[in-house]
Protein backbone atom coordinates (compact mmCIF):
# COMPACT_ATOMS: atom_id res chain seq x y z
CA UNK A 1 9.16 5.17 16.79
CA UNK A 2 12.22 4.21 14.66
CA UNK A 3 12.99 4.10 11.46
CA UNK A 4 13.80 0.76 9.82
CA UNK A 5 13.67 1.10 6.05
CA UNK A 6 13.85 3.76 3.88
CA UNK A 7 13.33 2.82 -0.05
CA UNK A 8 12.99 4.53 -3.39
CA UNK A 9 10.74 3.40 -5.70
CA UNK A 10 10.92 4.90 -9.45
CA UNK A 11 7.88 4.18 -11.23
CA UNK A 12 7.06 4.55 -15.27
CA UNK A 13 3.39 5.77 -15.95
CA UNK A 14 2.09 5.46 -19.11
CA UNK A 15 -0.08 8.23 -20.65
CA UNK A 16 -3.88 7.13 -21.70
CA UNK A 17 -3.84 7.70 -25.28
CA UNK A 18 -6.66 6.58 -26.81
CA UNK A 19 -9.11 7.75 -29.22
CA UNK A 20 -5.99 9.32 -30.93
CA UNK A 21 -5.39 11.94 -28.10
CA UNK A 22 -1.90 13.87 -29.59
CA UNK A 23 1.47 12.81 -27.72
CA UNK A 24 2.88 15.41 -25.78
CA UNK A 25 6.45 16.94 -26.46
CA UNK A 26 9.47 17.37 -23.75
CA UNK A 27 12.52 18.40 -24.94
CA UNK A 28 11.59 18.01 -28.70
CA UNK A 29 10.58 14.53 -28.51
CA UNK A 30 7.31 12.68 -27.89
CA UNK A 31 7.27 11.64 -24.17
CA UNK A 32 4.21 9.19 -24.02
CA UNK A 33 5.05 8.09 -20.52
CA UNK A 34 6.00 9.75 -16.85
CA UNK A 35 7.82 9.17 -14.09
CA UNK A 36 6.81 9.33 -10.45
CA UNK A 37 9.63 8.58 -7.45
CA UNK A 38 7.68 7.41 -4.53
CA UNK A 39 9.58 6.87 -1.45
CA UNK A 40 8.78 4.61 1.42
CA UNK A 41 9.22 4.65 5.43
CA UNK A 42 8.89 1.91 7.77
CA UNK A 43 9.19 2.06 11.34
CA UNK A 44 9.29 -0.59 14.03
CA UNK A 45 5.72 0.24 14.80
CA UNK A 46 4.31 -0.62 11.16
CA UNK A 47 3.25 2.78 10.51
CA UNK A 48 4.42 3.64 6.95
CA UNK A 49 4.88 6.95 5.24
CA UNK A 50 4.28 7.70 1.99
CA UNK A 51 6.67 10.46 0.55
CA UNK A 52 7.21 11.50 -3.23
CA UNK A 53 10.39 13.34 -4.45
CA UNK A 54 11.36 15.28 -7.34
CA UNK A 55 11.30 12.77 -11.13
CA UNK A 56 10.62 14.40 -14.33
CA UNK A 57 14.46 14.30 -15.78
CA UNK A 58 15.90 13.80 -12.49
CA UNK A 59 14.50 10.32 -11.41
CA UNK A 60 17.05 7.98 -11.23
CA UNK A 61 19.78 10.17 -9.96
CA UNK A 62 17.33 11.16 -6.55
CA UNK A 63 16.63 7.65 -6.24
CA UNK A 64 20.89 7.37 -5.66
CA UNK A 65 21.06 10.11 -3.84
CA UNK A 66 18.19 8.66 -1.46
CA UNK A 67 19.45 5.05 -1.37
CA UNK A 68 23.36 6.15 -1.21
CA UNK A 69 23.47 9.35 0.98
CA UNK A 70 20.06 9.84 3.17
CA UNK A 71 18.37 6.57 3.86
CA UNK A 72 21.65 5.38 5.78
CA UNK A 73 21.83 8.99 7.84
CA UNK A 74 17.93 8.56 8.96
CA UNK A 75 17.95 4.69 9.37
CA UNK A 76 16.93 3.98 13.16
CA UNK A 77 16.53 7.78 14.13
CA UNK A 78 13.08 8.68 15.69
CA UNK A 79 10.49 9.06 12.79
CA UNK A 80 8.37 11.33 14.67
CA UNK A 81 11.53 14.10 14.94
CA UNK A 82 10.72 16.01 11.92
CA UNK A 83 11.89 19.12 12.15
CA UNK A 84 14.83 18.06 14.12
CA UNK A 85 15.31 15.81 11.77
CA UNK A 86 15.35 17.67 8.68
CA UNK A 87 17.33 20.43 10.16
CA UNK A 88 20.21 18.24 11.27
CA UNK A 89 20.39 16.06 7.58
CA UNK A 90 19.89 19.92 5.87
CA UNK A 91 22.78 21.13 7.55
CA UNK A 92 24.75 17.83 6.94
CA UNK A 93 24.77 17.73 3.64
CA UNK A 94 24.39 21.39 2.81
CA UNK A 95 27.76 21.24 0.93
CA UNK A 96 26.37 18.42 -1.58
CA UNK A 97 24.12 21.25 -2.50
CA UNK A 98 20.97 23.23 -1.47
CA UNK A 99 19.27 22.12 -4.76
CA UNK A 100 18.70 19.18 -7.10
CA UNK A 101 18.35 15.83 -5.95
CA UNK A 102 19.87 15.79 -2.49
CA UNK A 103 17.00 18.88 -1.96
CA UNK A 104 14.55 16.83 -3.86
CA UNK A 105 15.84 13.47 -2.24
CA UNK A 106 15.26 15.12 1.68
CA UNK A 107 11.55 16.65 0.04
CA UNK A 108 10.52 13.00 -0.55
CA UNK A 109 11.25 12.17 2.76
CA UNK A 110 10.02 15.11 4.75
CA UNK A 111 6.27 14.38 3.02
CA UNK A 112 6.93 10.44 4.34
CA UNK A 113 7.59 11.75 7.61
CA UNK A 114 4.83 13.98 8.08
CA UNK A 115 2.45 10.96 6.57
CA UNK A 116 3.43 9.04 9.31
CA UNK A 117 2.88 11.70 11.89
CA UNK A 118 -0.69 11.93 10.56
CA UNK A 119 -1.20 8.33 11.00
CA UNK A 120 0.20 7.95 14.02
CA UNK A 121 -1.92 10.58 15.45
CA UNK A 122 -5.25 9.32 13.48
CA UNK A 123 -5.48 12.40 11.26
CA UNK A 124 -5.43 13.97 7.74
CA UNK A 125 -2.34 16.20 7.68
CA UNK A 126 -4.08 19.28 7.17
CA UNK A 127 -5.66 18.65 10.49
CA UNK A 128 -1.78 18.17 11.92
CA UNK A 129 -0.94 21.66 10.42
CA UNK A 130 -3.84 23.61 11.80
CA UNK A 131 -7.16 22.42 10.16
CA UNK A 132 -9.38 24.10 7.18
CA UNK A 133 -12.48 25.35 6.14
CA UNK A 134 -12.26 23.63 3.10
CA UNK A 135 -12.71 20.55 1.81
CA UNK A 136 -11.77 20.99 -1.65
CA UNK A 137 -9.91 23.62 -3.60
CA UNK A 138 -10.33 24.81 -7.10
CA UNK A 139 -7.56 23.04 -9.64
CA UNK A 140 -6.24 24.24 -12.88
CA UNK A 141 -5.21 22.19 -15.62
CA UNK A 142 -2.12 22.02 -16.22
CA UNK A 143 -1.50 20.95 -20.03
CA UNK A 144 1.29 19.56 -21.38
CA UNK A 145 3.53 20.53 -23.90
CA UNK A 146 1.84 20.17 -27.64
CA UNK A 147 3.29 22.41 -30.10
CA UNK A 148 0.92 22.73 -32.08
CA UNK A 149 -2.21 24.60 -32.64
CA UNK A 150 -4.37 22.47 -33.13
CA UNK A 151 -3.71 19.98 -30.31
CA UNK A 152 -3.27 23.03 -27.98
CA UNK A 153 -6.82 23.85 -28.93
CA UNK A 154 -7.99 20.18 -28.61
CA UNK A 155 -7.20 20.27 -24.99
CA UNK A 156 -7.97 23.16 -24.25
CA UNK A 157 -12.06 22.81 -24.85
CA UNK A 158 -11.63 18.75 -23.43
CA UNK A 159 -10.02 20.47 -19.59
CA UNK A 160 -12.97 23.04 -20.17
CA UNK A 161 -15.49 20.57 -20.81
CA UNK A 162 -14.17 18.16 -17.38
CA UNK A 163 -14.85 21.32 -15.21
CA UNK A 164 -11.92 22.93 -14.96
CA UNK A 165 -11.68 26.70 -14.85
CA UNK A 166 -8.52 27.83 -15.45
CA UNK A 167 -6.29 26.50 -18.03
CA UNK A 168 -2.22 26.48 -18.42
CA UNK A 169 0.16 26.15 -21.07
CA UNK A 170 3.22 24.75 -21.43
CA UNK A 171 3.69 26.72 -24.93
CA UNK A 172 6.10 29.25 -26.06
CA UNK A 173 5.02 30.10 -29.39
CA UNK A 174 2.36 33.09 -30.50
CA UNK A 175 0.50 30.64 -32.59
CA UNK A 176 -0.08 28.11 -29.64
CA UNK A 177 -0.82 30.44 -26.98
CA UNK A 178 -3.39 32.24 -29.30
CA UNK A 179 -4.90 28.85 -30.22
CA UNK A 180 -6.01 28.12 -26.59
CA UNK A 181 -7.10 31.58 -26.07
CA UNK A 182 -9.47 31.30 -29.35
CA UNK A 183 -10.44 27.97 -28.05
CA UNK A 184 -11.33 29.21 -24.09
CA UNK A 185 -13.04 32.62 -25.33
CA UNK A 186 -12.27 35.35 -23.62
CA UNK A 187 -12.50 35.33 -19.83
CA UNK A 188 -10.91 32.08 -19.25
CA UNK A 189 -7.72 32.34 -17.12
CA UNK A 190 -4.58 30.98 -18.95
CA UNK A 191 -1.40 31.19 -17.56
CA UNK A 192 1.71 30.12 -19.81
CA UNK A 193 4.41 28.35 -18.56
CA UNK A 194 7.55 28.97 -21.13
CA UNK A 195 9.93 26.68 -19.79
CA UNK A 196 12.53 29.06 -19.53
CA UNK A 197 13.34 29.88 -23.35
CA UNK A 198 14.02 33.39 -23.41
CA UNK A 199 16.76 35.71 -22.47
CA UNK A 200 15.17 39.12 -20.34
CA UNK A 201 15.37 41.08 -23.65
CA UNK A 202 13.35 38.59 -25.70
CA UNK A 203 11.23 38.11 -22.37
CA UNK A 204 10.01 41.28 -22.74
CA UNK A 205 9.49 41.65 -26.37
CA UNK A 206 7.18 38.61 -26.02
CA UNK A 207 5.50 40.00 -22.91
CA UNK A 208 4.61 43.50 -25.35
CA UNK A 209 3.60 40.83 -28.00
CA UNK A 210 1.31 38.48 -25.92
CA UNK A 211 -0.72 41.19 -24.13
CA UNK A 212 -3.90 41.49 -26.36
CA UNK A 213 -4.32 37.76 -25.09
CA UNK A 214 -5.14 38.63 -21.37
CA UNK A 215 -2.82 36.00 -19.89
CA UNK A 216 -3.14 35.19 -16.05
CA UNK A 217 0.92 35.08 -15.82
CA UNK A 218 3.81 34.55 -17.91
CA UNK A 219 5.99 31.74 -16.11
CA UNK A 220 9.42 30.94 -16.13
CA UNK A 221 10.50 32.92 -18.95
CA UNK A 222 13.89 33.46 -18.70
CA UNK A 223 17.11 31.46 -18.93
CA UNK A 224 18.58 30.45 -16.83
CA UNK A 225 15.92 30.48 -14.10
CA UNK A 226 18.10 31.70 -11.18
CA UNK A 227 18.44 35.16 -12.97
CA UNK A 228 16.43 36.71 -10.23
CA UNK A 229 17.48 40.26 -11.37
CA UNK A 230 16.47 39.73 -14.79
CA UNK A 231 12.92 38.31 -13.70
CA UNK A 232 12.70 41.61 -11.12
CA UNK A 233 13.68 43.49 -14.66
CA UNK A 234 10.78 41.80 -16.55
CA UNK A 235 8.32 42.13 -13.77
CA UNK A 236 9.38 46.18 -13.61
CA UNK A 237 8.13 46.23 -17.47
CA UNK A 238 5.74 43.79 -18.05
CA UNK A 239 1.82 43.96 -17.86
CA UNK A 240 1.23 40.33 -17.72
CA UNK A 241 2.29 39.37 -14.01
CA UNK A 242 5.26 36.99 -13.82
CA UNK A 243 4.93 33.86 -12.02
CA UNK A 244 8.32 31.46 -11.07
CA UNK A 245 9.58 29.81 -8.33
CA UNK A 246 9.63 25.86 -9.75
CA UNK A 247 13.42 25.56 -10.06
CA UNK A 248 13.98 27.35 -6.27
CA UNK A 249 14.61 24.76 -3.69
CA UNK A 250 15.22 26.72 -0.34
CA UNK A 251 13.23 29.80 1.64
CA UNK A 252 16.19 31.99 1.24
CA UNK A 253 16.16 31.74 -2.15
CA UNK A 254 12.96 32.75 -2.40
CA UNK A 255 13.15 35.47 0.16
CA UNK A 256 15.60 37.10 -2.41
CA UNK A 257 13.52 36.83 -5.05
CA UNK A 258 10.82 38.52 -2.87
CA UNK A 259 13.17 41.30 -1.57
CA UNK A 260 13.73 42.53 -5.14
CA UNK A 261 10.47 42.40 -6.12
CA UNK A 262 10.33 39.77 -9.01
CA UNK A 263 7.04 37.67 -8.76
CA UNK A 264 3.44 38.48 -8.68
CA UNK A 265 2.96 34.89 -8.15
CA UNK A 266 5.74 32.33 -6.57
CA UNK A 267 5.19 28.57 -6.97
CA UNK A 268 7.46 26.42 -4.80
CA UNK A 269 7.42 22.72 -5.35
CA UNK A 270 7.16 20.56 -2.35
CA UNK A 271 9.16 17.98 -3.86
CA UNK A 272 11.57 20.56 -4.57
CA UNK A 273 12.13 22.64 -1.57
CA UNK A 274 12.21 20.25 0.98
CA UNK A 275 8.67 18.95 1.64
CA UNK A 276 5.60 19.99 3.85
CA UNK A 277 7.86 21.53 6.36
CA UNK A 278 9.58 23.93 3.99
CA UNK A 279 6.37 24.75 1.91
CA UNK A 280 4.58 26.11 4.96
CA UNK A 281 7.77 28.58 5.75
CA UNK A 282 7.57 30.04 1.93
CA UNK A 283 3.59 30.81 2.14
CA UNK A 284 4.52 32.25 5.90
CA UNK A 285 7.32 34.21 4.06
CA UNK A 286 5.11 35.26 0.89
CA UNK A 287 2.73 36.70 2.61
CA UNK A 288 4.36 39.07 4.87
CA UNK A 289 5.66 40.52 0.94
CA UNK A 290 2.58 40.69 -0.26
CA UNK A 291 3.14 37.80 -3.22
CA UNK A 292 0.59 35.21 -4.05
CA UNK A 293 1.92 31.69 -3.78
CA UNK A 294 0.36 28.69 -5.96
CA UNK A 295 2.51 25.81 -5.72
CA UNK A 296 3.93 23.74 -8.59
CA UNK A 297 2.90 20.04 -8.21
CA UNK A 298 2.74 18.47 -11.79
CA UNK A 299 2.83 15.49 -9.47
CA UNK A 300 0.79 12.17 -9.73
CA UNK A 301 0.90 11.05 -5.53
CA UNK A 302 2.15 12.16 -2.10
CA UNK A 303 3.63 15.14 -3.59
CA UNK A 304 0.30 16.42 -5.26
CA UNK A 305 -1.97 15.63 -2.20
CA UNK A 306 0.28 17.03 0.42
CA UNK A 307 0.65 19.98 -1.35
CA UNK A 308 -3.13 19.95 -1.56
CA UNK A 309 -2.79 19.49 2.34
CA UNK A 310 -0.42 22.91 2.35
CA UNK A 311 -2.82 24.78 0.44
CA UNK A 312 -6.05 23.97 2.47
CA UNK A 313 -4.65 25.30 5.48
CA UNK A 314 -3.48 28.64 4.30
CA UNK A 315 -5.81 32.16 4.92
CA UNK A 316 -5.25 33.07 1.36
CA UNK A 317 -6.94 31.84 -1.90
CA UNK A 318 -4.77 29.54 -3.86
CA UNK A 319 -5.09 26.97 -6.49
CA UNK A 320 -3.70 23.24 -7.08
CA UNK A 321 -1.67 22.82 -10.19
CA UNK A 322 -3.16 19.33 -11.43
CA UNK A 323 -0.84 17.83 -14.41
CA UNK A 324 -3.42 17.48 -17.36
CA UNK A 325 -2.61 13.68 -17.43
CA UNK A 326 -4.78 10.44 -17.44
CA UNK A 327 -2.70 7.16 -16.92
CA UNK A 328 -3.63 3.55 -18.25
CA UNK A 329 -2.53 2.60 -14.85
CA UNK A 330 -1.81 4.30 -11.42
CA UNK A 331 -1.21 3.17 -7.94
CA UNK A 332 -3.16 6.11 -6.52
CA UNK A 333 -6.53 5.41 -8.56
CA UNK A 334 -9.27 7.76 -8.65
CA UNK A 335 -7.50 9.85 -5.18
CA UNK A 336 -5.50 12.32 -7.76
CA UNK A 337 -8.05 13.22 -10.11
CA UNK A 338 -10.38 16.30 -10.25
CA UNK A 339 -14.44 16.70 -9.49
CA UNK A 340 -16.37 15.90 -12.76
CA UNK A 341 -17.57 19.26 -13.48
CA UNK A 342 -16.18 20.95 -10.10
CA UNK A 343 -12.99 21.71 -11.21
CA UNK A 344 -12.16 20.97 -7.95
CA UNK A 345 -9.63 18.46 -5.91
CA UNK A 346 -10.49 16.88 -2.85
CA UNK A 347 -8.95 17.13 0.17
CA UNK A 348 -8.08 13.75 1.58
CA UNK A 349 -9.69 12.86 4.34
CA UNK A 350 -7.85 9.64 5.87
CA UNK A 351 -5.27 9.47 8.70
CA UNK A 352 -1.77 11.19 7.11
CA UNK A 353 -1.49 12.94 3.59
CA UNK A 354 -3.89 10.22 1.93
CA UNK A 355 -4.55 6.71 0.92
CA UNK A 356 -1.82 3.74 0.75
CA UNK A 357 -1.34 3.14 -2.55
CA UNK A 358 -1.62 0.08 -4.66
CA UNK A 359 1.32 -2.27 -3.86
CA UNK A 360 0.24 -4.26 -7.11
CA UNK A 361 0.83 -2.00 -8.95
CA UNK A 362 3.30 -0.64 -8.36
CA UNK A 363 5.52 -3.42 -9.15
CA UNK A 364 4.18 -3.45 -12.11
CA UNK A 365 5.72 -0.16 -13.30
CA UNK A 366 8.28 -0.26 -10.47
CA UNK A 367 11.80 0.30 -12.93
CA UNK A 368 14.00 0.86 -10.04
C-alpha cells in the first residue's frame, strides 16, 4: 500500500462567542480564533489517514516543514511500515532538530499512518494497540487564558455545570487562581498551567503562596521549560506536585527528566513527540519510574482522539485534556466534544483513530 499524497492543511477556527462569553488572551492579546494543522495521506488503495500536527504559534512553519522536507521523503514508500518508517525519516533528519516543527511535522504523520492501519484492518486504533476496558474516559477542562477574575470565575461554574470534574487554568496570577477556586468550592481538582513565567526562585515563592488553594499541580512554571534541573529543584521543595512535559518532543528527553526526579505528573503531546508510536514508549517509560502521565492535547481532531486512543489502552488511570473551546464551525462536529453531564469523552468507535472529517468544511477555513 503506497503512499501517493501527502498534504497539509492549516485551518482557522473561530471561537463561539455568543451571549457575550469573554475573549480569551494569548500572549497579551485577544485571540478569538484557533488553529488546527490537519494532515492528509492517500495511498493507491484509497485508504486515507487522518493525522494532526503541532499549530498553536507554530502552524504555518510545520505546514513547510511537511510540504518541503517530509512529504517528498515518504511519497510512494509503503504506508503500512510505520515504525520502520518513522525510525528511518527520525534518524534522517535528526540534525534539522529533535524538536519543533520537523518533530511536530513527523507527529502529524505518524497519527495519519496509524489511521490508516486501523482502517485497513477494519478497526478503532485502540483495538490495533491492544484493546480496552473502556469506552470512555473522564476529561478535564481545560480553560483558556482569561486574566481576569471574574471571567476565570465565569468559566469555571459554566465547565462545572457541562459535567466536567476537574477544572484547569491557564492563569498565573493569585487573584485568578483564587477566583476559580472560590468559584469550584473546595474539593474540585484544579490544576494551573503557568505557561512558563517564572524563574525556579519565583517558582517556588509562588508554590509557598498558592498552597492554601489545594491545587492538583502546578504546570510549566519555569522558564525556559527545558530547565529540567530547576523543575527537579522545585519538585524537591514544593507541596503542590509539578506537572510538565508539553514542550518535550522525544522519550529521551523525558527519560531525563524522570531520572532526576522532576514530575509528579508528565504530559507528552502526541503532536509533539512524534505521534501514537512515540506516546505509547513515554507511558511504557513513565511507569517503570513511578510518574503519572496525562497527556497534553489542547487539540480540536486526530490529535485529541488518538491521544484518547493512547490513553484507553493504558493499565493506569489517566485523564484527557479537552481544550475548553466551542467553535462556530468544525470539521469534526459533535466527535470532539464531552458527555453532557459525564464529563466524559468517548472513545471512537469506527475503523482507525475516528471519523473522516467534513471536506466542506474544511475549505471553508482551509488558510493554507
Amino acid at each position: 500500500m503506497k503512499i501517493t499524497r501527502i498534504e497539509p492543511i492549516l485551518l482557522n477556527l473561530k471561537l463561539d462567542l455568543s451571549g457575550g462569553a469573554p475573549v480569551p488572551m494569548r500572549g497579551g492579546v485577544p485571540a478569538p480564533n484557533q488553529q488546527s494543522l490537519l494532515v492528509r495521506i492517500d495511498t493507491d488503495e484509497g485508504i486515507t489517514g487522518w493525522g494532526e500536527a503541532f499549530a498553536l504559534s507554530a502552524g504555518a512553519i510545520t505546514h513547510a516543514a511537511i510540504e518541503k522536507m517530509l512529504a517528498p521523503r515518504l511519497i510512494g514508500r509503503d504506508a503500512s511500515q510505520i515504525a520502520p518508517l518513522m525510525r528511518e525519516t527520525m534518524r534522517g533528519l535528526y540534525s534539522a532538530g529533535r524538536s519543533g516543527p520537523v518533530m511536530s511535522g513527523i507527529s502529524g504523520i505518524d497519527i495519519a499512518l496509524w489511521d490508516i492501519a486501523g482502517k485497513k484492518a477494519g478497526l478503532p486504533l485502540y483495538k490495533l494497540l491492544g484493546g480496552a476496558a473502556k469506552t470512555s474516559l473522564p476529561a478535564y477542562a481545560s480553560l483558556m487564558r482569561y486574566g481576569d477574575p471574574v471571567a476565570v470565575a465565569r468559566y469555571t461554574r459554566e465547565a462545572l455545570d457541562r459535567g466536567y470534574k476537574v477544572i484547569k487554568l491557564h492563569e498565573h496570577t493569585w487573584d485568578n487562581i483564587q477566583a476559580s477556586r472560590r468559584a469550584a468550592g473546595e474539593g474540585v481538582p484544579i490544576m494551573v498551567d503557568c505557561t512558563t513565567p517564572w524563574t525556579v526562585n519565583e517558582a517556588i515563592a509562588m508554590s509557598r503562596k498558592l498552597e492554601p488553594l489545594d491545587l492538583m499541580w502546578l504546570e510549566e512554571p519555569i522558564y525556559p521549560p527545558d530547565d529540567h534541573g530547576g523543575l527537579a529543584r522545585l519538585r524537591s521543595v514544593s507541596r503542590i506536585p509539578v506537572a510538565a512535559g508539553e514542550n518535550v518532543s522525544n522519550v529521551m528527553e523525558f527519560k531525563r527528566l524522570f531520572e532526576i526526579g522532576a514530575l509528579d505528573y508528565a504530559q507528552p503531546s502526541i503532536t509533539k513527540v512524534g505521534g501514537v508510536s512515540e506516546q505509547r514508549k513515554i507511558f511504557a517509560l513513565a511507569e517503570t519510574f513511578g510518574v503519572t502521565v496525562v497527556p497534553h492535547s489542547p487539540y480540536f481532531g486526530p490529535g485529541l482522539l488518538a491521544s484518547v486512543h493512547v490513553c484507553a489502552t493504558v493499565p493506569q488511570p489517566t485523564w484527557v485534556e479537552r481544550y475548553y473551546a466551542d467553535f462556530e464551525l468544525h470539521p469534526f462536529g459533535d466527535t470532539i466534544h464531552v458527555g453532557a453531564k459525564s464529563g466524559e469523552i468517548a472513545v471512537p468507535q469506527v475503523p482507525g483513530v475516528g471519523p473522516v472529517p467534513d471536506e466542506v468544511v474544511i475549505a471553508k477555513l482551509r488558510v493554507a
